[in-house]
Structure formats: C-alpha cells, structure tokens
N, C-alpha and C. Protein backbone atom coordinates (compact mmCIF):
# COMPACT_ATOMS: atom_id res chain seq x y z
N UNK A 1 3.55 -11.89 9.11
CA UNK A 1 3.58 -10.65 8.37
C UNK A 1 3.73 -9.49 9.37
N UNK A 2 4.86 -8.85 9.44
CA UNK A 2 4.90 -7.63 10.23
C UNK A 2 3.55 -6.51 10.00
N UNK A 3 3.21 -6.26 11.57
CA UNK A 3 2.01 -5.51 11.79
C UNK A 3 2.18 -3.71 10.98
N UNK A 4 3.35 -3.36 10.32
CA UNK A 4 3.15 -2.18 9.03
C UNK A 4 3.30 -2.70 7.91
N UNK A 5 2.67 -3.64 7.69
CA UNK A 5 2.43 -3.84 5.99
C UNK A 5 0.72 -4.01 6.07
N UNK A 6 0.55 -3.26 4.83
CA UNK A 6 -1.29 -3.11 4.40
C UNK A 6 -1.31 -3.89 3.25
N UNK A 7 -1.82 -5.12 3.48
CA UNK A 7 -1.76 -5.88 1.82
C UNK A 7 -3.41 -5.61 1.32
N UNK A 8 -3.49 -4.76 -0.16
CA UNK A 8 -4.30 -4.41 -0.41
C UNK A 8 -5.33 -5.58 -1.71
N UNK A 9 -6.80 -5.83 -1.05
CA UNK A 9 -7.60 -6.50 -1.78
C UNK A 9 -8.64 -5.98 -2.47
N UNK A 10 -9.65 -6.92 -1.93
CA UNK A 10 -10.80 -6.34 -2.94
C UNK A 10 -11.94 -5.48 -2.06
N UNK A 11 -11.68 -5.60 -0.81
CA UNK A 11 -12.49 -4.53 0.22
C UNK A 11 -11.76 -2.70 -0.15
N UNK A 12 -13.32 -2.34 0.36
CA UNK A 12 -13.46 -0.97 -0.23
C UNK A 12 -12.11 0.06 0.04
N UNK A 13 -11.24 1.10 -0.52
CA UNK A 13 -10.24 1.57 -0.20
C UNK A 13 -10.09 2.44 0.52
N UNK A 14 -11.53 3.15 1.04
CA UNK A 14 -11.12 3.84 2.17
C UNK A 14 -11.28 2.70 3.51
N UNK A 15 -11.70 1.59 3.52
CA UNK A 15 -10.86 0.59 4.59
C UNK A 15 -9.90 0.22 4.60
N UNK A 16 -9.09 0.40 3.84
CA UNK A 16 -7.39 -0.15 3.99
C UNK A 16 -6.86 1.18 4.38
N UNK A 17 -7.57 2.63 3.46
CA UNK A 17 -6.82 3.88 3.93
C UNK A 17 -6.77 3.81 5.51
N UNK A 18 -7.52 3.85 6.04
CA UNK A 18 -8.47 4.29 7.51
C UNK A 18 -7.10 2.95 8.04
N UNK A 19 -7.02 1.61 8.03
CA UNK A 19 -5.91 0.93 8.35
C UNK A 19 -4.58 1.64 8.40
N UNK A 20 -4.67 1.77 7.68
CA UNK A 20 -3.05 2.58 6.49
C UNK A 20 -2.85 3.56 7.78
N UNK A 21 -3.90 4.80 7.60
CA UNK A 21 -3.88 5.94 8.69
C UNK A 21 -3.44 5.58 10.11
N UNK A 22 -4.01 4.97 10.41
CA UNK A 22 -3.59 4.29 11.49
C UNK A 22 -2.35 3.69 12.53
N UNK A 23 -2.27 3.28 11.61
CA UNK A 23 -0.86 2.36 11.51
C UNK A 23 0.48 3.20 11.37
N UNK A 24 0.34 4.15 10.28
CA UNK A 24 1.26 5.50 10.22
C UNK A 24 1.56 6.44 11.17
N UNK A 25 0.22 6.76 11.60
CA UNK A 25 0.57 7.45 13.57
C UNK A 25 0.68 6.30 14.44
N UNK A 26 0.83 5.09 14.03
CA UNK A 26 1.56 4.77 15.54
C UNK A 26 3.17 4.37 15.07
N UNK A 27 3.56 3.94 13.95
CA UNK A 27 4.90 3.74 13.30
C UNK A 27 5.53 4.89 12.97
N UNK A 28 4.99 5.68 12.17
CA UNK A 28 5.57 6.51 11.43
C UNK A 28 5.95 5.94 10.20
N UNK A 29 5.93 4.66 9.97
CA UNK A 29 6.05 4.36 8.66
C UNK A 29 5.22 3.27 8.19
N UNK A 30 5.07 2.67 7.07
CA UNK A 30 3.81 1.30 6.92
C UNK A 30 4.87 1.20 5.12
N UNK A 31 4.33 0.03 4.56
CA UNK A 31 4.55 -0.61 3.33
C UNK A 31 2.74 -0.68 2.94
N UNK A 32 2.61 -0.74 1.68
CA UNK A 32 1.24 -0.95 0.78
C UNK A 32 1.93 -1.75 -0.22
N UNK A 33 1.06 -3.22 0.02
CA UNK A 33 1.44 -4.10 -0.99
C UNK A 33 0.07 -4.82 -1.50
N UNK A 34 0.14 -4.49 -2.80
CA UNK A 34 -0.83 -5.59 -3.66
C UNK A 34 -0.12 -6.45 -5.31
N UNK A 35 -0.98 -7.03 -5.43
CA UNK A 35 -0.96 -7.73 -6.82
C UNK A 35 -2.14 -7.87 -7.58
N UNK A 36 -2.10 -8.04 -8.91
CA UNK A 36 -2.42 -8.38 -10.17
C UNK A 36 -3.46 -7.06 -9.94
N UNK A 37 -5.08 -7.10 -9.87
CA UNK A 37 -5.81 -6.36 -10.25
C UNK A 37 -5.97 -5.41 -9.04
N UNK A 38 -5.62 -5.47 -8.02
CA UNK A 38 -5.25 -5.01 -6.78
C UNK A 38 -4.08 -3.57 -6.72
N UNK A 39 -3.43 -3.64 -7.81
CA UNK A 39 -2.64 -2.72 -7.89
C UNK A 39 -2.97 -1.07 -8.12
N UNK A 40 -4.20 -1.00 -8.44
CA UNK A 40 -4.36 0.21 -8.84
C UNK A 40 -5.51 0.54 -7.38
N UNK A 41 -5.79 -0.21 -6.92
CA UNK A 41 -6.15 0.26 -5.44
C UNK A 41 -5.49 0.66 -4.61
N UNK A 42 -4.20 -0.34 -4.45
CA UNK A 42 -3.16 0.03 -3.50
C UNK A 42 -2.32 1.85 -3.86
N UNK A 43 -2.35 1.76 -5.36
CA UNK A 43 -1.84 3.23 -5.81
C UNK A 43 -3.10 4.37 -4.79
N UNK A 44 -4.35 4.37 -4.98
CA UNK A 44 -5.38 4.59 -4.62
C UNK A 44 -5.55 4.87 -2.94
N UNK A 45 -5.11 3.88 -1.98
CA UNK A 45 -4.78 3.81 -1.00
C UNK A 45 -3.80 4.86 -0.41
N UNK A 46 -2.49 5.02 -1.25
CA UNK A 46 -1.45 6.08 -0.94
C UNK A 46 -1.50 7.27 -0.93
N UNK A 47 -2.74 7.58 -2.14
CA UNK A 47 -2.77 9.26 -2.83
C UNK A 47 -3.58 9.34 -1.95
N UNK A 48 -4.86 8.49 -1.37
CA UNK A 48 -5.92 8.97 -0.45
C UNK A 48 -5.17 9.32 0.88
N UNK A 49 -4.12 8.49 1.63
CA UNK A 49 -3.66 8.67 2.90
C UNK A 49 -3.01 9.82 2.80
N UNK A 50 -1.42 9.94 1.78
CA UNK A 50 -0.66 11.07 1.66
C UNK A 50 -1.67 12.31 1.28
N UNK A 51 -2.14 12.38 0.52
CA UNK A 51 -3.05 14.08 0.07
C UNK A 51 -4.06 14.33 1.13
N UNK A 52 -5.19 13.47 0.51
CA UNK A 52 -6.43 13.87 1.34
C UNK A 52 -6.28 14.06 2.91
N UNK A 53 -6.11 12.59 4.02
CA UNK A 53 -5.83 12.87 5.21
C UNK A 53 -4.76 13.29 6.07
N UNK A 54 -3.07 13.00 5.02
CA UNK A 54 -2.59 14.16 6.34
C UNK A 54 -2.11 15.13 5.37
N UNK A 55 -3.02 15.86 4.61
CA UNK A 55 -2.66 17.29 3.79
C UNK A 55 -0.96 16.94 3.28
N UNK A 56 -0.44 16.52 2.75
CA UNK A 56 0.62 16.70 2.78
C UNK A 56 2.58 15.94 3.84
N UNK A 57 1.68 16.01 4.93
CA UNK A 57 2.97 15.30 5.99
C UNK A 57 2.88 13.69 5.71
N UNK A 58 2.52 13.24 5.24
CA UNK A 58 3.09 11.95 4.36
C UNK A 58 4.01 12.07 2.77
N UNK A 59 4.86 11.20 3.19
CA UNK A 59 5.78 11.08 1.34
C UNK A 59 5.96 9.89 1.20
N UNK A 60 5.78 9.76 -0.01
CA UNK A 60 6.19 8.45 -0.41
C UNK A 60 7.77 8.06 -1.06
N UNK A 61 8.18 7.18 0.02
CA UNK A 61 9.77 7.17 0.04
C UNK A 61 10.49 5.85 -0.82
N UNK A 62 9.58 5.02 -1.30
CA UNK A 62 10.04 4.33 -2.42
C UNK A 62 8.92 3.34 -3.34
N UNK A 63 8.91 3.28 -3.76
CA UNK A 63 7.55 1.86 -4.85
C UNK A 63 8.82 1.20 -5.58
N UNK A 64 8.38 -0.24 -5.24
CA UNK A 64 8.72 -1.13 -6.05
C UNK A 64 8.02 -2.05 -6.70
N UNK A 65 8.26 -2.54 -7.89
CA UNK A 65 7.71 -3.18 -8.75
C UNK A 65 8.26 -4.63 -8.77
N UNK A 66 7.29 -5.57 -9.05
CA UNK A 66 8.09 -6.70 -9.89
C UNK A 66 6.71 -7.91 -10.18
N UNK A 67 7.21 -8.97 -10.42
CA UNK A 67 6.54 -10.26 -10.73
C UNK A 67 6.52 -11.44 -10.17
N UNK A 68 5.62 -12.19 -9.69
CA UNK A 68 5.27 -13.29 -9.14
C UNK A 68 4.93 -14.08 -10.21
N UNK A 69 5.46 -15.78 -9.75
CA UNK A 69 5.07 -16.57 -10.46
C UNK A 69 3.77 -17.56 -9.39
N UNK A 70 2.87 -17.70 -9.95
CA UNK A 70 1.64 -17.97 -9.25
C UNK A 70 1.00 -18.57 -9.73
N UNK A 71 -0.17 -19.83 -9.19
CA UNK A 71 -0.61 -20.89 -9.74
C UNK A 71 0.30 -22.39 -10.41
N UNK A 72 -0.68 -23.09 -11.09
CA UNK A 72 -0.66 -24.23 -11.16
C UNK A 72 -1.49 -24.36 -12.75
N UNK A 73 -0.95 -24.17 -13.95
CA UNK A 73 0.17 -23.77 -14.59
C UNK A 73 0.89 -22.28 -14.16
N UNK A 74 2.15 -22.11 -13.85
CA UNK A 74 2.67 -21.10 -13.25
C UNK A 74 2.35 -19.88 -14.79
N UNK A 75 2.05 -18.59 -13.55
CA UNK A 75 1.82 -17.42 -14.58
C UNK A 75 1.84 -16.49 -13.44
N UNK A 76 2.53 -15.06 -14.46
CA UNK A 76 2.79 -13.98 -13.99
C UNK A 76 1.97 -12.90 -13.54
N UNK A 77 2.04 -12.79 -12.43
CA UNK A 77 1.30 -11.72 -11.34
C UNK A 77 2.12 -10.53 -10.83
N UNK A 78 2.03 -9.30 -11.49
CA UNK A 78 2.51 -8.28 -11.27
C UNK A 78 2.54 -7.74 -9.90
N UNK A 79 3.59 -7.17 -9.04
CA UNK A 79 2.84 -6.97 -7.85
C UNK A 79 3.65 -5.54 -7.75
N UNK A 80 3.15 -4.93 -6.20
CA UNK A 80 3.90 -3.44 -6.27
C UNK A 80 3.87 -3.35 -4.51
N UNK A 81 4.95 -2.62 -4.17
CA UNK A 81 4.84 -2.38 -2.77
C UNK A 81 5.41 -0.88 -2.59
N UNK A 82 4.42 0.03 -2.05
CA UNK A 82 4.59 1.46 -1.80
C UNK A 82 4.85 1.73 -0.27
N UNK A 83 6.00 2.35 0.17
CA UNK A 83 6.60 3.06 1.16
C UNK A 83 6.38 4.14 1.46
N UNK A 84 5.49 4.43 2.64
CA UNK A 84 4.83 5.64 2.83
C UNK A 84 5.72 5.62 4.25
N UNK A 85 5.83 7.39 4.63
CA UNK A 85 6.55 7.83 5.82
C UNK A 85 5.86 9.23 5.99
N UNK A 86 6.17 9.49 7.81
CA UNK A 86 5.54 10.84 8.19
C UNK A 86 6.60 11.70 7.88
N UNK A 87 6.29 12.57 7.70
CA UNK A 87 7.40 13.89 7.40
C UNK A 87 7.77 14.26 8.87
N UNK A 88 9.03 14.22 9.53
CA UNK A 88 9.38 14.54 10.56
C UNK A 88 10.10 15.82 11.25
C-alpha cells in the first residue's frame, strides 16, 4: 500500500487526522479511503484536516465512490476514497 493512502477504521479520527496531517506536509498530497461503516469517518477525517488544521490551504480534488463485493456469501460494501491536496 503506498505510504499516502490513510485507510480509515474504527480508531479515534483525530488519529488518522494527525496521520493524514502529516503525511500532507511531507507529499503534498494523500488519498482517504474507507468502507461500509467507516465512511462517514473518513468524510470526518477530511473536513477536520482541510478546515480546522490548515485553515483552508487544503482542497479536496476528487471523492470517489463505489462497491465491493466482500465475504463469503458475497455482499456489498460501499466504499469511498477522498483526494486531498495542498494549495500551492
């Protein structure tokens, strides 16, 4: 897994932000990816990094959506991956 992707779980979200942050000043860019109940953290994750810590010099430059088939009977797991970048 390339070292700018934040795959987001069930640990608290200002630890993935504080990751996230991180990772953004040394790239300039990172991916936020979660699934199924995970998704509304990872949203959570973005608004905290872009607003709260760098006021603004973060944007979010694309979200994508889609579905995983997962398990054993196979069933659908929504997932989402958000593209965050420094404003340059």
């Amino acid at each position: 897994m390339p070292r700018d992707v934040i795959l987001v779980g069930k640990k608290p979200i200002m630890s993935y932000a504080m990751a996230a942050l991180m990772q953004l000043k040394e790239s300039g860019e990172i991916t936020i990816k979660a699934r199924g109940r995970a998704i509304s953290a990872a949203v959570d994750v973005a608004e905290v990094v872009s607003k709260r810590f760098l006021s603004g010099d973060a944007v979010v430059k694309d979200v994508a959506i889609g579905t995983e088939l997962i398990g054993e009977p196979p069933r659908n797991v929504s997932t989402i991956e958000i593209k965050l970048s420094t404003k340059k």
